[in-house]
C-alpha atoms as a PDB file:
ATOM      1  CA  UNK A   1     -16.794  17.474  -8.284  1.00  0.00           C
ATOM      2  CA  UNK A   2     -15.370  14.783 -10.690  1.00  0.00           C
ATOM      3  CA  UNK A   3     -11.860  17.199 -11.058  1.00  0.00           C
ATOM      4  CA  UNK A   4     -11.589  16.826  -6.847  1.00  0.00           C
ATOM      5  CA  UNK A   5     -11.870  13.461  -7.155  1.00  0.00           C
ATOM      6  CA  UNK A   6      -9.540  13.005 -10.036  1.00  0.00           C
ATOM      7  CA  UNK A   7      -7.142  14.888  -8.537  1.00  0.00           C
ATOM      8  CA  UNK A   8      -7.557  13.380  -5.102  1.00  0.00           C
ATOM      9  CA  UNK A   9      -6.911   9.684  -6.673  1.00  0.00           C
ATOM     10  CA  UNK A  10      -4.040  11.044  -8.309  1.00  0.00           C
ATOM     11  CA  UNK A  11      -2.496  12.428  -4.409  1.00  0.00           C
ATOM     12  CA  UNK A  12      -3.361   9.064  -3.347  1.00  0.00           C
ATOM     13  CA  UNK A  13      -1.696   7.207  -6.041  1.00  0.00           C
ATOM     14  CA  UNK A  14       1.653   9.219  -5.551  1.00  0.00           C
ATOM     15  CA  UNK A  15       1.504   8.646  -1.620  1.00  0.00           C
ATOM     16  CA  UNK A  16       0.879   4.555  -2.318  1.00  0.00           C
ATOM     17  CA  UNK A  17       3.956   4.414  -5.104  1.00  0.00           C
ATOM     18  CA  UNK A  18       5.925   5.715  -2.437  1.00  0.00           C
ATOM     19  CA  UNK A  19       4.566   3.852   0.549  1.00  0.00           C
ATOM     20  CA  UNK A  20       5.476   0.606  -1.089  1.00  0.00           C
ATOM     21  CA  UNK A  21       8.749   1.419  -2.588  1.00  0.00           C
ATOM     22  CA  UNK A  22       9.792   2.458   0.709  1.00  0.00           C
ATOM     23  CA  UNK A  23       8.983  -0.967   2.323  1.00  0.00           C
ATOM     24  CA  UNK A  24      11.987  -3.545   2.955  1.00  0.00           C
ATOM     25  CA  UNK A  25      12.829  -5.524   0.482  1.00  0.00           C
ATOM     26  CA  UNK A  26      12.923  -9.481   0.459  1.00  0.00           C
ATOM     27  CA  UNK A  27      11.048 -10.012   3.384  1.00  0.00           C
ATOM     28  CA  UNK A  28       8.838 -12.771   2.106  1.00  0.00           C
ATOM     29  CA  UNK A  29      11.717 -14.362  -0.317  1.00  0.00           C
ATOM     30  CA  UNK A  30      13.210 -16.668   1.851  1.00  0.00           C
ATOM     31  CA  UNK A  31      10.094 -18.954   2.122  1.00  0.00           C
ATOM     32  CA  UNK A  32      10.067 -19.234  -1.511  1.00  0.00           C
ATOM     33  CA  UNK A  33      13.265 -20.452  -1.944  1.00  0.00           C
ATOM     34  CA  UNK A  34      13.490 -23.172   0.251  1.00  0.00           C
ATOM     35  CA  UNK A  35      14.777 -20.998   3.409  1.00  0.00           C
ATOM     36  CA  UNK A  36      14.346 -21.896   6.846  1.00  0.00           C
ATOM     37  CA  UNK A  37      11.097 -21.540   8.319  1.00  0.00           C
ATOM     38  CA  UNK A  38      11.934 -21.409  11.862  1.00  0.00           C
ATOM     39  CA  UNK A  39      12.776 -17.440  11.755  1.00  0.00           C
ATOM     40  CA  UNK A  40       9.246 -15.894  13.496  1.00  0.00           C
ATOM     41  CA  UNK A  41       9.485 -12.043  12.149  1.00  0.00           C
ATOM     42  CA  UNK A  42       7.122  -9.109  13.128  1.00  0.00           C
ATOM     43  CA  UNK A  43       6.895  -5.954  12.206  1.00  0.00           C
ATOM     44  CA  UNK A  44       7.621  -3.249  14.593  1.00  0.00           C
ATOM     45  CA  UNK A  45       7.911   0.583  14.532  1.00  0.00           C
ATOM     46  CA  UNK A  46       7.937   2.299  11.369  1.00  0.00           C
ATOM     47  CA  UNK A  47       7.709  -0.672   8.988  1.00  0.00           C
ATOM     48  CA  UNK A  48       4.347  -1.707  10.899  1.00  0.00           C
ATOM     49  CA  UNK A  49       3.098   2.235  10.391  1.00  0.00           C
ATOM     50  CA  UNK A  50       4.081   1.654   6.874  1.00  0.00           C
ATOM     51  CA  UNK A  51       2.646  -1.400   6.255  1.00  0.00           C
ATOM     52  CA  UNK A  52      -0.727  -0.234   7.467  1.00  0.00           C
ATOM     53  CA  UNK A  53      -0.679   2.742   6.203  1.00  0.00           C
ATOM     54  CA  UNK A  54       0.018   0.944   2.753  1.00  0.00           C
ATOM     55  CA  UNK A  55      -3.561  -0.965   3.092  1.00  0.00           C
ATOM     56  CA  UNK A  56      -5.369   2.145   4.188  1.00  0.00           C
ATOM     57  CA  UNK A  57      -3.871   3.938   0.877  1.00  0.00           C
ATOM     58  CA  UNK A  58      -4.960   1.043  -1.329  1.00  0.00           C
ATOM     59  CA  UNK A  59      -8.848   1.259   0.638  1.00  0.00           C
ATOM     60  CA  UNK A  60      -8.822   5.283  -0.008  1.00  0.00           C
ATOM     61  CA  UNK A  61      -7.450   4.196  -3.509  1.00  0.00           C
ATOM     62  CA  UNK A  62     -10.114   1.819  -4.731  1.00  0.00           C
ATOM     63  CA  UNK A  63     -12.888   4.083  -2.847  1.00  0.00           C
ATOM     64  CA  UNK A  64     -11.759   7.164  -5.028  1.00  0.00           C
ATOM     65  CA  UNK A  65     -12.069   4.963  -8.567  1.00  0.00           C
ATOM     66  CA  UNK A  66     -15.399   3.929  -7.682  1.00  0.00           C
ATOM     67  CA  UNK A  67     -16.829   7.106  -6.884  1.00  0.00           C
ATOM     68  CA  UNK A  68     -15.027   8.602 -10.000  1.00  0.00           C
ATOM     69  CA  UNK A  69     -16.636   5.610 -11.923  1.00  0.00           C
ATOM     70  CA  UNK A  70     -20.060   6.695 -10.245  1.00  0.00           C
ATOM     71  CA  UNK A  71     -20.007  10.091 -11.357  1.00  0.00           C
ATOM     72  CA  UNK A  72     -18.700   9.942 -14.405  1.00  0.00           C
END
C-alpha cells in the first residue's frame, strides 16, 4: 500500500513540475516593479484550466505526503 502511494506522489509530482513550468511567465512582475496598475487581466481558456488544475495538483500533492506520512 505504501509503494502505490509512493509511486502515486511521484505521478503527481511530475504532472505539477510540468503544470507550472508551462504557465506564462511574468504575469505578476509588472506590479512589482512599479508598472501600471490600471491593466485588469483574467485568465481565460487554457491558462485558467491550467491554473486550476495547478491547485488541484498541489491538494492531491500534499494529500498523498500525508497519507504516506500516516502509514509509514
Amino acid at each position: 500500500m505504501t509503494n502505490i502511494v509512493g509511486i502515486a506522489q511521484i505521478i503527481i509530482s511530475v504532472m505539477l513540475m510540468a503544470a507550472i513550468l508551462l504557465q506564462q511567465r511574468g504575469t505578476g512582475s509588472s506590479a512589482i516593479m512599479g508598472g501600471s496598475s490600471a491593466s485588469y487581466y483574467t485568465k481565460r481558456g487554457f491558462e485558467k484550466v491550467l491554473f486550476t488544475s495547478t491547485i488541484v495538483l498541489v491538494i492531491l500533492f500534499l494529500a498523498a505526503a500525508v497519507a504516506n506520512i500516516f502509514l509509514y
